[in-house]
N, C-alpha and C. Protein backbone atom coordinates (compact mmCIF):
# COMPACT_ATOMS: atom_id res chain seq x y z
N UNK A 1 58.59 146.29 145.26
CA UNK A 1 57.26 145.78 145.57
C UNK A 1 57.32 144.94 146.83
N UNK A 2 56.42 144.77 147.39
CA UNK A 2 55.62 143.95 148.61
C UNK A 2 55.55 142.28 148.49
N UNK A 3 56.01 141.99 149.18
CA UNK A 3 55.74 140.42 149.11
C UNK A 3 54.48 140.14 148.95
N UNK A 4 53.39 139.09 148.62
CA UNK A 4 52.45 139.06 148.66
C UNK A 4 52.17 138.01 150.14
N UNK A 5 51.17 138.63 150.85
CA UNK A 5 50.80 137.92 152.02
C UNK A 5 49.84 136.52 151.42
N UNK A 6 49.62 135.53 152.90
CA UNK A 6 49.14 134.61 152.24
C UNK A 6 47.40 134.66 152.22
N UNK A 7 46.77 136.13 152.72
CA UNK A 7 45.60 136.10 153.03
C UNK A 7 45.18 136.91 151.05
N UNK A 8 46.25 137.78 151.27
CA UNK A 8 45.91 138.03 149.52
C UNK A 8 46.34 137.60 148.14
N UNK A 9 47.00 136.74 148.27
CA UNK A 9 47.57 135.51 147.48
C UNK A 9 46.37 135.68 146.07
N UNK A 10 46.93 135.79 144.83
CA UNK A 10 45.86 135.41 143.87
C UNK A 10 46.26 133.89 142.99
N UNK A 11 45.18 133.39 142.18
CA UNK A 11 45.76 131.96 141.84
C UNK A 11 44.64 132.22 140.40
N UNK A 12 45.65 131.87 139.21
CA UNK A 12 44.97 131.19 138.06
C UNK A 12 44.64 129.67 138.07
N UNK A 13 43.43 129.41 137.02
CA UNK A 13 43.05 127.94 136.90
C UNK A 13 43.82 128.12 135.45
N UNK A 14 44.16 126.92 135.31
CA UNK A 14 45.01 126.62 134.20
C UNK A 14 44.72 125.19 133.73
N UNK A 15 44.25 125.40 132.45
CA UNK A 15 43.49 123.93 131.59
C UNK A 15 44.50 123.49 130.89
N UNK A 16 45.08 122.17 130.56
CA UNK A 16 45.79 121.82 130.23
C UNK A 16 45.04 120.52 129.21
N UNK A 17 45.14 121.00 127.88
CA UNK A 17 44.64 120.20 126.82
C UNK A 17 45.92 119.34 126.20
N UNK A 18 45.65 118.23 126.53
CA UNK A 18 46.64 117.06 125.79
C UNK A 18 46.26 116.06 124.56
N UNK A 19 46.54 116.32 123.64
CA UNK A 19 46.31 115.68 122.42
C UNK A 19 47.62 114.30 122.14
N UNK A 20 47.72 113.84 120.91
CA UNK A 20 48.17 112.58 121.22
C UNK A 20 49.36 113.43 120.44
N UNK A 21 49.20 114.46 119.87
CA UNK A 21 50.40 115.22 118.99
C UNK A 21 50.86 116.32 119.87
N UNK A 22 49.98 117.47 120.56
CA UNK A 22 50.44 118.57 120.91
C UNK A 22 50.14 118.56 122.62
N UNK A 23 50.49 119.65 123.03
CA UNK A 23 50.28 120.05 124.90
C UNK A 23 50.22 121.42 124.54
N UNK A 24 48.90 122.17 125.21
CA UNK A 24 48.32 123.03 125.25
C UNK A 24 47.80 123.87 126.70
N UNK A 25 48.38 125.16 127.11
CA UNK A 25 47.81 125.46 128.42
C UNK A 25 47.16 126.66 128.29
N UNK A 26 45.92 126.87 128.91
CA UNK A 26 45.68 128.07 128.77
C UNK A 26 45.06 128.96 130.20
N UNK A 27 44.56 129.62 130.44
CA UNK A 27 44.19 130.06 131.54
C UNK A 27 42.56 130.44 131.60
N UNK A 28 42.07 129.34 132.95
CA UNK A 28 40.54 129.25 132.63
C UNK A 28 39.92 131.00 133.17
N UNK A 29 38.96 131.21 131.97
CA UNK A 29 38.29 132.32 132.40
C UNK A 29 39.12 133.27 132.28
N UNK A 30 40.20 133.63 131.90
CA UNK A 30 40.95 134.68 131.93
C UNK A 30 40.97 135.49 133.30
N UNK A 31 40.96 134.73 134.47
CA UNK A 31 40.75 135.54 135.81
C UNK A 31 41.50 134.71 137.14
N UNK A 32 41.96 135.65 137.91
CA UNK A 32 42.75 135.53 138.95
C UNK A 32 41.75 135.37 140.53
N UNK A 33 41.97 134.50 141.15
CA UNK A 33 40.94 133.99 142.47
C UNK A 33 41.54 133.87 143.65
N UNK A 34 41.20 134.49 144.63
CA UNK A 34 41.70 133.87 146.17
C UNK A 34 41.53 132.50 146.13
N UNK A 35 42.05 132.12 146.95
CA UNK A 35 42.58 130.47 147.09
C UNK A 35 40.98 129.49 147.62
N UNK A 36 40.73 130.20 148.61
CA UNK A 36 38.95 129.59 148.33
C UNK A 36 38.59 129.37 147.23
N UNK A 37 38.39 130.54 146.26
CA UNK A 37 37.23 130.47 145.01
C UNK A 37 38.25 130.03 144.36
N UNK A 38 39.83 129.70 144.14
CA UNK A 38 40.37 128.67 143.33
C UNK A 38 40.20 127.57 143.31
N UNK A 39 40.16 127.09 144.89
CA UNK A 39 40.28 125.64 144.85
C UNK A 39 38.89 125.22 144.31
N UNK A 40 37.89 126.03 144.88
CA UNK A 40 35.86 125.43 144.35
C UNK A 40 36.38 125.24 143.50
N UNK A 41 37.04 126.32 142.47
CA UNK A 41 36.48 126.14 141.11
C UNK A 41 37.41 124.81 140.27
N UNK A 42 38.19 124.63 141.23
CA UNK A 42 39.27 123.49 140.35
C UNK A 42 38.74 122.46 140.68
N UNK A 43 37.99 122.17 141.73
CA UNK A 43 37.27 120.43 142.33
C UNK A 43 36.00 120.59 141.13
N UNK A 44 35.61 121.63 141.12
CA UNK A 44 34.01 121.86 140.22
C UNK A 44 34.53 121.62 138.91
N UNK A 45 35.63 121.38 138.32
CA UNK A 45 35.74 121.79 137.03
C UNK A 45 36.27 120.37 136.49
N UNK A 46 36.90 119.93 137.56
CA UNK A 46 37.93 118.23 137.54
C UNK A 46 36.58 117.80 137.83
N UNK A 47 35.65 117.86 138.31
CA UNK A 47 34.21 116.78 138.66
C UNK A 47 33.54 116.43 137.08
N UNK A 48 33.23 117.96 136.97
CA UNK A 48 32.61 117.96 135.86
C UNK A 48 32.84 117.77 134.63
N UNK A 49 34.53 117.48 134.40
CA UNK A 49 35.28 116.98 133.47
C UNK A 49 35.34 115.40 132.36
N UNK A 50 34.88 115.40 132.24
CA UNK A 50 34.31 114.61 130.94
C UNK A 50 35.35 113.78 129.97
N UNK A 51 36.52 114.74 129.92
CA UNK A 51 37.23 113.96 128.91
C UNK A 51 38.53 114.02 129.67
N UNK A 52 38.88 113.56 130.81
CA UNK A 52 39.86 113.43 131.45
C UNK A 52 41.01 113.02 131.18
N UNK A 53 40.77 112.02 129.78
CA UNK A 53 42.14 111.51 129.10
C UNK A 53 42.82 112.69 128.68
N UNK A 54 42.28 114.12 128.07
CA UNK A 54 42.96 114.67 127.31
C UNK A 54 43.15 116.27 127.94
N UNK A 55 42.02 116.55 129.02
CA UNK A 55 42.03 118.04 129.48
C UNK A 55 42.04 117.11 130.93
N UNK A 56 42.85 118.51 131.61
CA UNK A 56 42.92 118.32 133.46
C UNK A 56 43.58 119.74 133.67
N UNK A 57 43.01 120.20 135.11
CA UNK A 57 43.46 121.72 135.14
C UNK A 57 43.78 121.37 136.49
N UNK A 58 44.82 122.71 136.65
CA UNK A 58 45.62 122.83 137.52
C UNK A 58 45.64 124.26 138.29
N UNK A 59 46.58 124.48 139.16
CA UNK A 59 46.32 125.97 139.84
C UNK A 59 47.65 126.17 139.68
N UNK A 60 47.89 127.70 139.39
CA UNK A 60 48.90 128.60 139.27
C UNK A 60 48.92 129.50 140.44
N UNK A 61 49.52 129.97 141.36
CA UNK A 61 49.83 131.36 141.66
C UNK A 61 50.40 132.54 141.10
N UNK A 62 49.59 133.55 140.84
CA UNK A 62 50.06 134.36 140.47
C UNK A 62 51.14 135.60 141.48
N UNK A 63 52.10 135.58 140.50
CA UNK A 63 53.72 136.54 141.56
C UNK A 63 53.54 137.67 140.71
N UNK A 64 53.11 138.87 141.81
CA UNK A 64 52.61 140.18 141.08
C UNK A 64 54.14 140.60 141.48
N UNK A 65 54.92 140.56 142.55
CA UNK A 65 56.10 140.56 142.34
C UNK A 65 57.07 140.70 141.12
N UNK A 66 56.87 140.12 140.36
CA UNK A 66 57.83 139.99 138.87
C UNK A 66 57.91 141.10 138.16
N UNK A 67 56.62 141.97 138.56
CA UNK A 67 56.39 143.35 137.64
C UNK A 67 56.61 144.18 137.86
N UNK A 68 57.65 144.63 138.06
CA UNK A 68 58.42 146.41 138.30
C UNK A 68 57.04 147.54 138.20
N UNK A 69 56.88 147.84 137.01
CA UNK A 69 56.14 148.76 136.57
C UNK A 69 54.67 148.55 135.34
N UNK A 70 53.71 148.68 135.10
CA UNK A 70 53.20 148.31 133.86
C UNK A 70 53.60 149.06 132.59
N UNK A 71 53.83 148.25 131.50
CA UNK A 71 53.91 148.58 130.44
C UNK A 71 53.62 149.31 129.65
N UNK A 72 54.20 150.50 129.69
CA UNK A 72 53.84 151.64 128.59
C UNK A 72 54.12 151.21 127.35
N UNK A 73 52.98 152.06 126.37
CA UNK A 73 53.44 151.99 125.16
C UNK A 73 54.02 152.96 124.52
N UNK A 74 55.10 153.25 123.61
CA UNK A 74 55.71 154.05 123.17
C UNK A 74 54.94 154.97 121.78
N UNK A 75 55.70 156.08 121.52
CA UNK A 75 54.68 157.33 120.80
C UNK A 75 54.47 155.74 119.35
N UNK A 76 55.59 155.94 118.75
CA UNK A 76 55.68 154.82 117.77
C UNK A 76 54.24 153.80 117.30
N UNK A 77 54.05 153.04 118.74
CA UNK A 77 53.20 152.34 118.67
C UNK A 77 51.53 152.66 118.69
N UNK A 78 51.50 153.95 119.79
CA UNK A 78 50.49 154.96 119.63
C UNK A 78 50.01 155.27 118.33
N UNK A 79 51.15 155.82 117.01
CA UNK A 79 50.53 156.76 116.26
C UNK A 79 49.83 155.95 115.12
N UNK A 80 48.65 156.60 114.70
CA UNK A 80 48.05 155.93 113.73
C UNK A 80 48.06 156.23 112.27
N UNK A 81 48.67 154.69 112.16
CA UNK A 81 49.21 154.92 110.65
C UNK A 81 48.14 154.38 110.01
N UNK A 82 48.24 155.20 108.17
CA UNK A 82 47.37 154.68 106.98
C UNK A 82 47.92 152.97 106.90
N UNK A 83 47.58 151.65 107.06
CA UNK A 83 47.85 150.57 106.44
C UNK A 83 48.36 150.36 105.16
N UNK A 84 48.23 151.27 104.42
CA UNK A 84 49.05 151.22 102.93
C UNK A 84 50.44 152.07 103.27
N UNK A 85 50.54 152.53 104.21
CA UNK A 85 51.84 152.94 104.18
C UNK A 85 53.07 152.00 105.49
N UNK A 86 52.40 150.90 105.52
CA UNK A 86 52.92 150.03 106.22
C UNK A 86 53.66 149.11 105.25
N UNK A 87 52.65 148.76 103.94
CA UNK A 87 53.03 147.62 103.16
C UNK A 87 54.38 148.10 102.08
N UNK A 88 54.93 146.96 102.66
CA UNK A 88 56.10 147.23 101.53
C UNK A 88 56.43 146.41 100.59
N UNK A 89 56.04 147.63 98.96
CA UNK A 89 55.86 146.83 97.68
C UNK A 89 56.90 145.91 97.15
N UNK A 90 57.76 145.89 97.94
CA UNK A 90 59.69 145.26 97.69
C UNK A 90 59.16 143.76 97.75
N UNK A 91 58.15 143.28 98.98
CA UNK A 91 58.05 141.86 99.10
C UNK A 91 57.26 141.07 97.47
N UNK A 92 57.77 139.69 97.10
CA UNK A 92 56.99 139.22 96.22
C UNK A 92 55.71 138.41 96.31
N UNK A 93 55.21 139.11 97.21
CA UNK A 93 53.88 137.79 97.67
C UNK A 93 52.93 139.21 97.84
């Protein structure tokens, strides 16, 4: 694969929920942004942020680099099985 240039660069927003027990990240919108419409959306989102003690988001770049090929799925996982012939009566629960 291609290096990624810096004019097509993609970037996740990434919310980061902090509780007083756990740390939580997830990825805002489920969507990838040129670095313009990343940064809007990360000043728009830290403005409008409300509970700052516990959520604050951040930017990721995404490295399409890492991915050889996409993921096929195998016949196995394809074929469609009856659900009763999945369960196996051996377990005691």
């Amino acid at each position: 694969m291609t290096q990624q240039t810096k004019d097509n660069r993609q970037f996740f927003i990434i919310q980061k929920y902090k509780s007083d027990y756990t740390e939580r990240y997830t990825i805002h919108s489920d969507k990838m942004y040129d670095l313009t419409t990343a940064v809007k959306k990360l000043l728009a989102l830290d403005t409008l942020n409300e509970d700052k003690k516990y959520t604050s988001y951040y930017m990721q770049e995404v490295n399409l680099d890492m991915v050889d090929e996409p993921l096929v799925l195998t016949d196995e996982v394809k074929e469609d099985k009856n659900w009763k012939e999945c369960i196996d009566e051996s377990l005691p629960f």
